[in-house]
PDB file of N, CA and C in Angstrom:
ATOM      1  N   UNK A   1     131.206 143.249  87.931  1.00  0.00           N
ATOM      2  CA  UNK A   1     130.256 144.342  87.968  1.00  0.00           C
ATOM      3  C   UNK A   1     130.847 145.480  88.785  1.00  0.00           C
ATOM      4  N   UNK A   2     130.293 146.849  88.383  1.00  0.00           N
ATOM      5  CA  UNK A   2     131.816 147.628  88.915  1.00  0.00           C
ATOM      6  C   UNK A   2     130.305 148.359  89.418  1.00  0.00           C
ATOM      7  N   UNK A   3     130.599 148.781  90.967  1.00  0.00           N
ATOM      8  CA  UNK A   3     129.786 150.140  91.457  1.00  0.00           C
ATOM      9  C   UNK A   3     129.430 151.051  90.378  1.00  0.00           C
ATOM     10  N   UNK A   4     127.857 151.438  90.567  1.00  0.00           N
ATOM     11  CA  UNK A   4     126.817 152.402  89.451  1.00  0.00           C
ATOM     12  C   UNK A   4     126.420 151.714  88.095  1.00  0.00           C
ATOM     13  N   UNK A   5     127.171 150.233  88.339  1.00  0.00           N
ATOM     14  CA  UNK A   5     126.393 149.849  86.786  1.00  0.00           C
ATOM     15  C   UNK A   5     125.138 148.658  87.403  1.00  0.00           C
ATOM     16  N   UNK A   6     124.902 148.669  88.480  1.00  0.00           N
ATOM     17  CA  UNK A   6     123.777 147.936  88.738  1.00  0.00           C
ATOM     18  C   UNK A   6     122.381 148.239  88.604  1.00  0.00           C
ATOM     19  N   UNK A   7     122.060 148.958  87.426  1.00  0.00           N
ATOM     20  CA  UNK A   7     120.660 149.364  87.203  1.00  0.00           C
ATOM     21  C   UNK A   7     120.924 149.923  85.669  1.00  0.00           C
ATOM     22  N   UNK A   8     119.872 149.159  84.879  1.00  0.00           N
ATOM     23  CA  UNK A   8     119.686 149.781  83.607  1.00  0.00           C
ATOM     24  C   UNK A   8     117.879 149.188  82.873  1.00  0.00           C
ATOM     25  N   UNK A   9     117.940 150.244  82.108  1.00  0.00           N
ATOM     26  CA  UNK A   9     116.755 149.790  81.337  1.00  0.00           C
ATOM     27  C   UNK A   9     117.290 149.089  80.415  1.00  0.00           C
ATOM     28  N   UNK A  10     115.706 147.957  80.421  1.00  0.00           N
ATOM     29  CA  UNK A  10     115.513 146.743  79.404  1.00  0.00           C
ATOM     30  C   UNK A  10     115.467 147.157  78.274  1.00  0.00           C
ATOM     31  N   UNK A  11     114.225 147.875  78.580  1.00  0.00           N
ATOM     32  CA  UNK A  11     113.442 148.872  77.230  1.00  0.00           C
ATOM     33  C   UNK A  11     113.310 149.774  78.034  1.00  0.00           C
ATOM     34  N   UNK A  12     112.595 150.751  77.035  1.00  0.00           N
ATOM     35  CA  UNK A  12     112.748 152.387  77.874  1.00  0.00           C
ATOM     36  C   UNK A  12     111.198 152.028  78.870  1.00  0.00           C
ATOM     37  N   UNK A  13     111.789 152.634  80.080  1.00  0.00           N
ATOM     38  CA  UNK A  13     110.459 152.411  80.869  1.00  0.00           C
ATOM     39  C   UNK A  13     110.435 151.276  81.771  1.00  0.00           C
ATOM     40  N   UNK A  14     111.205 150.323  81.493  1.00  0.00           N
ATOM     41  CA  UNK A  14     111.385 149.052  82.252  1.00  0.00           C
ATOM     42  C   UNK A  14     112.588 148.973  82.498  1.00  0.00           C
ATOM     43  N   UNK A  15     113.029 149.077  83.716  1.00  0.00           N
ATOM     44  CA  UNK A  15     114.424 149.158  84.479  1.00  0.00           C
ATOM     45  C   UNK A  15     114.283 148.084  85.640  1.00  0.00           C
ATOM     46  N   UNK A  16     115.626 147.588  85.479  1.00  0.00           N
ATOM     47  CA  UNK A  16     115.873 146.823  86.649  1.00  0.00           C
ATOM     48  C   UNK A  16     117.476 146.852  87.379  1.00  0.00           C
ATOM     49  N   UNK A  17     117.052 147.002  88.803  1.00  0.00           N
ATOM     50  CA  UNK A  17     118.398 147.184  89.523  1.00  0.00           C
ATOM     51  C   UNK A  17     118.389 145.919  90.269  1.00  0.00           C
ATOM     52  N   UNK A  18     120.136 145.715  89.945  1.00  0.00           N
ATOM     53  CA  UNK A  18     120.408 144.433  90.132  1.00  0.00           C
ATOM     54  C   UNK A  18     121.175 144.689  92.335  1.00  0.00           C
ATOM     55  N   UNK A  19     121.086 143.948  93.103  1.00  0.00           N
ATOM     56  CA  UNK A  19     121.464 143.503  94.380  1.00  0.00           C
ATOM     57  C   UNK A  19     122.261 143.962  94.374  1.00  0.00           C
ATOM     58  N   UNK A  20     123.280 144.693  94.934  1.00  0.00           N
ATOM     59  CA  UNK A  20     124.442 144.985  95.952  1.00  0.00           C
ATOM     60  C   UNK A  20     124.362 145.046  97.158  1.00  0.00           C
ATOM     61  N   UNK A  21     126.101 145.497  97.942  1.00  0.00           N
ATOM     62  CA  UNK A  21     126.196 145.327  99.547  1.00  0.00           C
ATOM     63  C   UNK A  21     125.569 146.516  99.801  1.00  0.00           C
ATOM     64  N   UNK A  22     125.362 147.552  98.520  1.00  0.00           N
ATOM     65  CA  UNK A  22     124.768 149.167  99.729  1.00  0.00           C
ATOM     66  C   UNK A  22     123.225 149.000  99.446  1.00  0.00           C
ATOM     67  N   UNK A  23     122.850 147.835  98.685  1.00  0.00           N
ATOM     68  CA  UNK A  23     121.644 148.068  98.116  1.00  0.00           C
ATOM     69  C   UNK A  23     121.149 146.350  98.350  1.00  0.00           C
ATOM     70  N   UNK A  24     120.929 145.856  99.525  1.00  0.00           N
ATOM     71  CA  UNK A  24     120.060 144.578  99.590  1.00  0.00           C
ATOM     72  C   UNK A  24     118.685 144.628  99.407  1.00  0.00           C
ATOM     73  N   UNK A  25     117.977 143.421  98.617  1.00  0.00           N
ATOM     74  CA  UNK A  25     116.913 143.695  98.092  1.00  0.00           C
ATOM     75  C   UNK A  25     116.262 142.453  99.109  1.00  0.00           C
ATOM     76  N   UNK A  26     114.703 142.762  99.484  1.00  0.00           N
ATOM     77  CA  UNK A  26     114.129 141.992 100.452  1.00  0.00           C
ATOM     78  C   UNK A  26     113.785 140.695  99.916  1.00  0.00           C
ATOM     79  N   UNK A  27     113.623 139.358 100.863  1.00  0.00           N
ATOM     80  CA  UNK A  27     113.174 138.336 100.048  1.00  0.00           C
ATOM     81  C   UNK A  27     111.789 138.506  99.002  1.00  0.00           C
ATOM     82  N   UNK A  28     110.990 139.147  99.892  1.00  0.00           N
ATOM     83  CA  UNK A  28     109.535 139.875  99.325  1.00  0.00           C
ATOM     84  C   UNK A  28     109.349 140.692  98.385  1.00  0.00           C
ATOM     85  N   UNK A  29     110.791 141.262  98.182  1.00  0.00           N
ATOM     86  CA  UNK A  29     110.484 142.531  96.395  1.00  0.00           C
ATOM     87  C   UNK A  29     111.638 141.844  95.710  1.00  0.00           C
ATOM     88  N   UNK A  30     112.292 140.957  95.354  1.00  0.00           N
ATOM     89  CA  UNK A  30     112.743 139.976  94.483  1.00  0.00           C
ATOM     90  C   UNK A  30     111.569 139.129  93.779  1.00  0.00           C
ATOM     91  N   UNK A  31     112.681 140.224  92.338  1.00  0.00           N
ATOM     92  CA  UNK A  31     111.918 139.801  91.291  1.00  0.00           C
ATOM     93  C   UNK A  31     112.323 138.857  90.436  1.00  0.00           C
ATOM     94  N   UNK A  32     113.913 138.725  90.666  1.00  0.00           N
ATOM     95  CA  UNK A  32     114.462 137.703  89.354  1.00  0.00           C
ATOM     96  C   UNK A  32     115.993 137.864  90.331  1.00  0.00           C
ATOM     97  N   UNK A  33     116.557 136.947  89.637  1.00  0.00           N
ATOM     98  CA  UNK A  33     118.307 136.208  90.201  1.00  0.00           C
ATOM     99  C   UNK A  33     119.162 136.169  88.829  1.00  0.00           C
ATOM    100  N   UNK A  34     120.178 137.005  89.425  1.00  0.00           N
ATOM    101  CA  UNK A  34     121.168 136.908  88.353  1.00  0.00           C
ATOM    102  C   UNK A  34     122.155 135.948  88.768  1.00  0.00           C
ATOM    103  N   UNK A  35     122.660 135.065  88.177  1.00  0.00           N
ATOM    104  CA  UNK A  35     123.557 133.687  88.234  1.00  0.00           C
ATOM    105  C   UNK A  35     124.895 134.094  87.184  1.00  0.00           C
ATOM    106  N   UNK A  36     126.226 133.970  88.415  1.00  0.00           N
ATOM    107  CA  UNK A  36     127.006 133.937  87.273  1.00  0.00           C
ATOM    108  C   UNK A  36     128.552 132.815  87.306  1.00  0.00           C
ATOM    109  N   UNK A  37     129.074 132.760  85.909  1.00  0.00           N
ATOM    110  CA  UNK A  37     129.373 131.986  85.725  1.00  0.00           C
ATOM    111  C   UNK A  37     130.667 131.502  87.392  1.00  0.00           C
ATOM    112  N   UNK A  38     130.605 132.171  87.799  1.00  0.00           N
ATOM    113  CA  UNK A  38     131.383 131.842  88.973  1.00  0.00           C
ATOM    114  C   UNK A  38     130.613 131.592  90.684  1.00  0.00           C
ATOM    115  N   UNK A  39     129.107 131.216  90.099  1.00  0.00           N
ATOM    116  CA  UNK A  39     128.016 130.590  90.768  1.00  0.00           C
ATOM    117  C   UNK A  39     127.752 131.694  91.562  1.00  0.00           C
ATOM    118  N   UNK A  40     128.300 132.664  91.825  1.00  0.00           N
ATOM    119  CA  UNK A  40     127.922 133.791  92.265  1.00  0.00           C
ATOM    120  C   UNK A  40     126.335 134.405  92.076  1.00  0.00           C
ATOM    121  N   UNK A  41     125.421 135.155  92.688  1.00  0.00           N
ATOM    122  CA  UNK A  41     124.216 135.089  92.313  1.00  0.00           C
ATOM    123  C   UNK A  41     123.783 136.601  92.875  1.00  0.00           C
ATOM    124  N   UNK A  42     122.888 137.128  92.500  1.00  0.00           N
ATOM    125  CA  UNK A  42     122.168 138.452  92.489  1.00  0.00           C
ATOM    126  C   UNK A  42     121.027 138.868  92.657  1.00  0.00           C
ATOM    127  N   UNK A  43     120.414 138.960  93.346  1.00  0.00           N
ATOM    128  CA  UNK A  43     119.133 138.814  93.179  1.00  0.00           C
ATOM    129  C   UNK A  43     118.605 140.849  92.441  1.00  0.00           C
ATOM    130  N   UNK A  44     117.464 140.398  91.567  1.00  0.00           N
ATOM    131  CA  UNK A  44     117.297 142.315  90.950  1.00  0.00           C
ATOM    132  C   UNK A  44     115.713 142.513  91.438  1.00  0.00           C
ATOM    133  N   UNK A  45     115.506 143.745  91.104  1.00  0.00           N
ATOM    134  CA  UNK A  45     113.911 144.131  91.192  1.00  0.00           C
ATOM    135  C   UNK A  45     113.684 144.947  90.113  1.00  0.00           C
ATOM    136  N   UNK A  46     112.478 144.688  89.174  1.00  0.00           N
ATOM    137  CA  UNK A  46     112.137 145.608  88.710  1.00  0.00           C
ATOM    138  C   UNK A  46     111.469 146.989  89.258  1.00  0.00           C
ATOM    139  N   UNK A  47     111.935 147.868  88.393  1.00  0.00           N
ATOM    140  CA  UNK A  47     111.581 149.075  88.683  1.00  0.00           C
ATOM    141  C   UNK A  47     110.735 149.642  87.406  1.00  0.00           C
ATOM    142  N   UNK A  48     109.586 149.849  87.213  1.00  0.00           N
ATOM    143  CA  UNK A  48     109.004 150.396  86.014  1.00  0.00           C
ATOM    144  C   UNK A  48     107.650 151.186  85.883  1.00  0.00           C
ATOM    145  N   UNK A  49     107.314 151.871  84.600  1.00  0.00           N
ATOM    146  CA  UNK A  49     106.395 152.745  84.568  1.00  0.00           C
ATOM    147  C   UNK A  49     105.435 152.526  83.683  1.00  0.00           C
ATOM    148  N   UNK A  50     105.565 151.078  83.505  1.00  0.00           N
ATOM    149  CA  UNK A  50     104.608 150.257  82.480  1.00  0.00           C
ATOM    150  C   UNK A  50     103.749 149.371  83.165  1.00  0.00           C
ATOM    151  N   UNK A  51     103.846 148.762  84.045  1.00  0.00           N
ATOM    152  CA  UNK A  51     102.870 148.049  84.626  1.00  0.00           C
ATOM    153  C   UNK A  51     103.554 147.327  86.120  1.00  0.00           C
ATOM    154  N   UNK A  52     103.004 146.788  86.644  1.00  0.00           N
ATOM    155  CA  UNK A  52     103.872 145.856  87.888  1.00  0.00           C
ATOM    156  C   UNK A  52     104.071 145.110  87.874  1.00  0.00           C
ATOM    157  N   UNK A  53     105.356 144.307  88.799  1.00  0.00           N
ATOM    158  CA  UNK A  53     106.504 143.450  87.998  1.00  0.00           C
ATOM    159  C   UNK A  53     105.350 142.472  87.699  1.00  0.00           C
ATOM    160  N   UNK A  54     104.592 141.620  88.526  1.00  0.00           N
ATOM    161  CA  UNK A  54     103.803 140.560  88.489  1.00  0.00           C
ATOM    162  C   UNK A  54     103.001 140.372  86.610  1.00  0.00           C
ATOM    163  N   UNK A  55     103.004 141.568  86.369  1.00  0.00           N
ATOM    164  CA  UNK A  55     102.402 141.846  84.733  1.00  0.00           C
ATOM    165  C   UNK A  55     103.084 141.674  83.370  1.00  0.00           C
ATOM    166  N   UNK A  56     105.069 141.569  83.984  1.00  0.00           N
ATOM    167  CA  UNK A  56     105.719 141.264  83.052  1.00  0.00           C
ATOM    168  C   UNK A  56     105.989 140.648  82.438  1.00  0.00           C
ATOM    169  N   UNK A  57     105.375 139.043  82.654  1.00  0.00           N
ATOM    170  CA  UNK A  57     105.242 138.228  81.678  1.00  0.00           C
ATOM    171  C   UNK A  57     104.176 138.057  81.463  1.00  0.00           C
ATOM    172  N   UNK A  58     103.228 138.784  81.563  1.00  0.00           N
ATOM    173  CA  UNK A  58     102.152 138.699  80.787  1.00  0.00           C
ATOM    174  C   UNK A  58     102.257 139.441  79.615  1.00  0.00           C
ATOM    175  N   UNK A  59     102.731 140.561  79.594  1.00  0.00           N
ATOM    176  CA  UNK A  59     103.098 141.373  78.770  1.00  0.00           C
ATOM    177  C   UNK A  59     104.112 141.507  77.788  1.00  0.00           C
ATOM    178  N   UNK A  60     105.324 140.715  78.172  1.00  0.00           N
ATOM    179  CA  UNK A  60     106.534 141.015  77.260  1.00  0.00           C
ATOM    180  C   UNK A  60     106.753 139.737  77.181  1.00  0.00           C
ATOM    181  N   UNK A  61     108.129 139.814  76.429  1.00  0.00           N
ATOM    182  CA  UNK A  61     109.060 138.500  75.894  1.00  0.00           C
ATOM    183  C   UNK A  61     109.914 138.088  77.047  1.00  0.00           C
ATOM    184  N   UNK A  62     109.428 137.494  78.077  1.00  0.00           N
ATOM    185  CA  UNK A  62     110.451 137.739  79.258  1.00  0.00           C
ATOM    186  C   UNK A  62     111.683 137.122  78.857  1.00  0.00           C
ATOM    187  N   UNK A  63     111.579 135.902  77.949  1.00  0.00           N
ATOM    188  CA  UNK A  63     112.478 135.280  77.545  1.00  0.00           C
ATOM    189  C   UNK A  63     113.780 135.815  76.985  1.00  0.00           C
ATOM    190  N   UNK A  64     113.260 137.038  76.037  1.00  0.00           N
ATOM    191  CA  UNK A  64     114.170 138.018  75.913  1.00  0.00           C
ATOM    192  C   UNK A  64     114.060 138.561  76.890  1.00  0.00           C
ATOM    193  N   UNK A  65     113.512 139.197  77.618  1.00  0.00           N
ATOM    194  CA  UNK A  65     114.281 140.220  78.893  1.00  0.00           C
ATOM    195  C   UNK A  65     115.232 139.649  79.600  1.00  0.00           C
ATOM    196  N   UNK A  66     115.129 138.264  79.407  1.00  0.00           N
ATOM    197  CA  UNK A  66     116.047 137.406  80.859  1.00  0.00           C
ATOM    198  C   UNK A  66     117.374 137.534  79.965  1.00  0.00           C
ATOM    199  N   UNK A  67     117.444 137.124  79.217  1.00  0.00           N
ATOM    200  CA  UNK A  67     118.711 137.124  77.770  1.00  0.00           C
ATOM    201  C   UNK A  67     119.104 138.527  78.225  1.00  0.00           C
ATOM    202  N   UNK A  68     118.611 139.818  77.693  1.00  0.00           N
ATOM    203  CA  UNK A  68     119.075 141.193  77.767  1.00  0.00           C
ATOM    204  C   UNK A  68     119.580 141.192  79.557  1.00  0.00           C
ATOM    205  N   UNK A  69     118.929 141.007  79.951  1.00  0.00           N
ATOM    206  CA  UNK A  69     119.509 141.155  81.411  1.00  0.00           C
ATOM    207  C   UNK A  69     120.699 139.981  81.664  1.00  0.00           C
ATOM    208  N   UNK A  70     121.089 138.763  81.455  1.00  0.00           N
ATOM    209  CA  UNK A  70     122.121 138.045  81.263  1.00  0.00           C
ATOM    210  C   UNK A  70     123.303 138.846  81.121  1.00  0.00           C
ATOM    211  N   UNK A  71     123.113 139.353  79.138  1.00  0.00           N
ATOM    212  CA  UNK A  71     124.102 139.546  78.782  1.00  0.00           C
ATOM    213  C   UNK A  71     124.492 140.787  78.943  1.00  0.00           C
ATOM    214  N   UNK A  72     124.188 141.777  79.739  1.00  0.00           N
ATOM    215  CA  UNK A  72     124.498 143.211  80.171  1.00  0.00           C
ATOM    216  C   UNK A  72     125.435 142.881  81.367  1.00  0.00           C
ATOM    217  N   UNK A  73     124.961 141.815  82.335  1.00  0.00           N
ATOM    218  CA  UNK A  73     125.914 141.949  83.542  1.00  0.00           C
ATOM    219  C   UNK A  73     126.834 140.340  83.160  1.00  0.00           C
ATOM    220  N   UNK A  74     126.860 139.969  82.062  1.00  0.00           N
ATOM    221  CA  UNK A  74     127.689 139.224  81.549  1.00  0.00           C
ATOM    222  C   UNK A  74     127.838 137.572  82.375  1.00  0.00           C
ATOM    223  N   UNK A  75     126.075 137.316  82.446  1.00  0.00           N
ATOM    224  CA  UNK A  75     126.216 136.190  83.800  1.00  0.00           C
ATOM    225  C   UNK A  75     126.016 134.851  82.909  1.00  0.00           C
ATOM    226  N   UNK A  76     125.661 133.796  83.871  1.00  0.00           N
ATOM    227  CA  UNK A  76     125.373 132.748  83.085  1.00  0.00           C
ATOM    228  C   UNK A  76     124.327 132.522  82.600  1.00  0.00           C
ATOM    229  N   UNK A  77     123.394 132.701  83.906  1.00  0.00           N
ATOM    230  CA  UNK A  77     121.934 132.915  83.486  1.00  0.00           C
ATOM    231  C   UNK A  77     121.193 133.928  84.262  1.00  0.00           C
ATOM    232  N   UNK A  78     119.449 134.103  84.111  1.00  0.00           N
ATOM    233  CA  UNK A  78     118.640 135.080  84.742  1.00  0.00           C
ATOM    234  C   UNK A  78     117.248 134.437  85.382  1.00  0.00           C
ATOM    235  N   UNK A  79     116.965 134.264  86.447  1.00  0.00           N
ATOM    236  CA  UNK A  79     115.984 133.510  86.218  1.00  0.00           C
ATOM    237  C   UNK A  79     114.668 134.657  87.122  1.00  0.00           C
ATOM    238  N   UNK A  80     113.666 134.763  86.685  1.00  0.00           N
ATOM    239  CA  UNK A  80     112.378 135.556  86.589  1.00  0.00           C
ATOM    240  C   UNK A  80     111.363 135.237  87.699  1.00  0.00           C
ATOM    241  N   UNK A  81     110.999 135.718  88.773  1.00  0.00           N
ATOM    242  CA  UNK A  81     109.756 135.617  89.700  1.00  0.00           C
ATOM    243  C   UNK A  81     108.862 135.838  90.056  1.00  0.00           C
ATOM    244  N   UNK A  82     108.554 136.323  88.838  1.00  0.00           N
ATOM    245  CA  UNK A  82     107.201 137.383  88.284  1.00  0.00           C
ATOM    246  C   UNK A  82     105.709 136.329  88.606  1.00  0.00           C
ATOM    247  N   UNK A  83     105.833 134.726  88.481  1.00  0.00           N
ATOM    248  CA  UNK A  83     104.764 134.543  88.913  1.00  0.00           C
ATOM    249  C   UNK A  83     104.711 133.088  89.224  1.00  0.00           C
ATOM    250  N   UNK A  84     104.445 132.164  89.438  1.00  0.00           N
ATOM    251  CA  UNK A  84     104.671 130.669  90.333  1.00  0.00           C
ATOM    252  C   UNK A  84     105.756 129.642  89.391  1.00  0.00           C
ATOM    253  N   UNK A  85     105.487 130.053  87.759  1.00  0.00           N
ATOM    254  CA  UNK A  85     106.014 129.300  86.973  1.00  0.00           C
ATOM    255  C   UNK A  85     107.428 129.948  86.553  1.00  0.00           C
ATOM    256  N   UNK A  86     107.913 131.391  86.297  1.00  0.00           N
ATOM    257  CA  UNK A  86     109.195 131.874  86.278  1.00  0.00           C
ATOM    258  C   UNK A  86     109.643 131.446  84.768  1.00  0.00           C
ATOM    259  N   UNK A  87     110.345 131.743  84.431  1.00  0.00           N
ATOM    260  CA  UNK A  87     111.586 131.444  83.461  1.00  0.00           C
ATOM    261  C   UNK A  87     112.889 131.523  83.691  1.00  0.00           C
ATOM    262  N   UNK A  88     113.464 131.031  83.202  1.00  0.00           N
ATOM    263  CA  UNK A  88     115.425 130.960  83.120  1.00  0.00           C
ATOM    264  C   UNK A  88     115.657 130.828  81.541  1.00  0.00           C
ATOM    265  N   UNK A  89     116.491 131.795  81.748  1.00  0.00           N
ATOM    266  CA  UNK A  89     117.415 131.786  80.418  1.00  0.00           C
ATOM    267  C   UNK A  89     118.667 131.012  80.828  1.00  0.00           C
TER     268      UNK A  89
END
């Protein structure tokens, strides 16, 4: 992952920026963990203008969002903390 590519939209309107060293994200606004194949891990937050994160799997395919977010930062998996039960792709 190269500096400035740690944030992109899912869909338009739903963005998520993924953890870096200039950009630590609190245990408390972690929303999801990026895992990669070199066990390395990430934690992201959504950022959006559609509803709040807690609403995103109520609302969308998180299953696909976790997939789209995977395969953009090219990890192993994504796993979601939107609400007690979560998902992993």
């Amino acid at each position: 992952m190269k500096i400035g590519e740690n944030s992109f939209d899912v869909i338009r309107g739903l963005r998520i920026i993924l953890e870096c060293s200039h950009y630590p994200i609190r245990p408390e606004h972690r929303d999801g963990e990026i895992v990669f194949k070199d066990g390395k891990s990430h934690y992201f937050r959504i950022i959006n203008s559609l509803c709040i994160p807690g609403d995103v799997k109520e609302l969308f395919n998180v299953h696909g969002i976790g997939l789209v977010i995977a395969k953009q930062f090219s990890a192993e998996s994504c796993k979601f903390y939107g609400d007690r039960n979560g998902f992993l792709t």
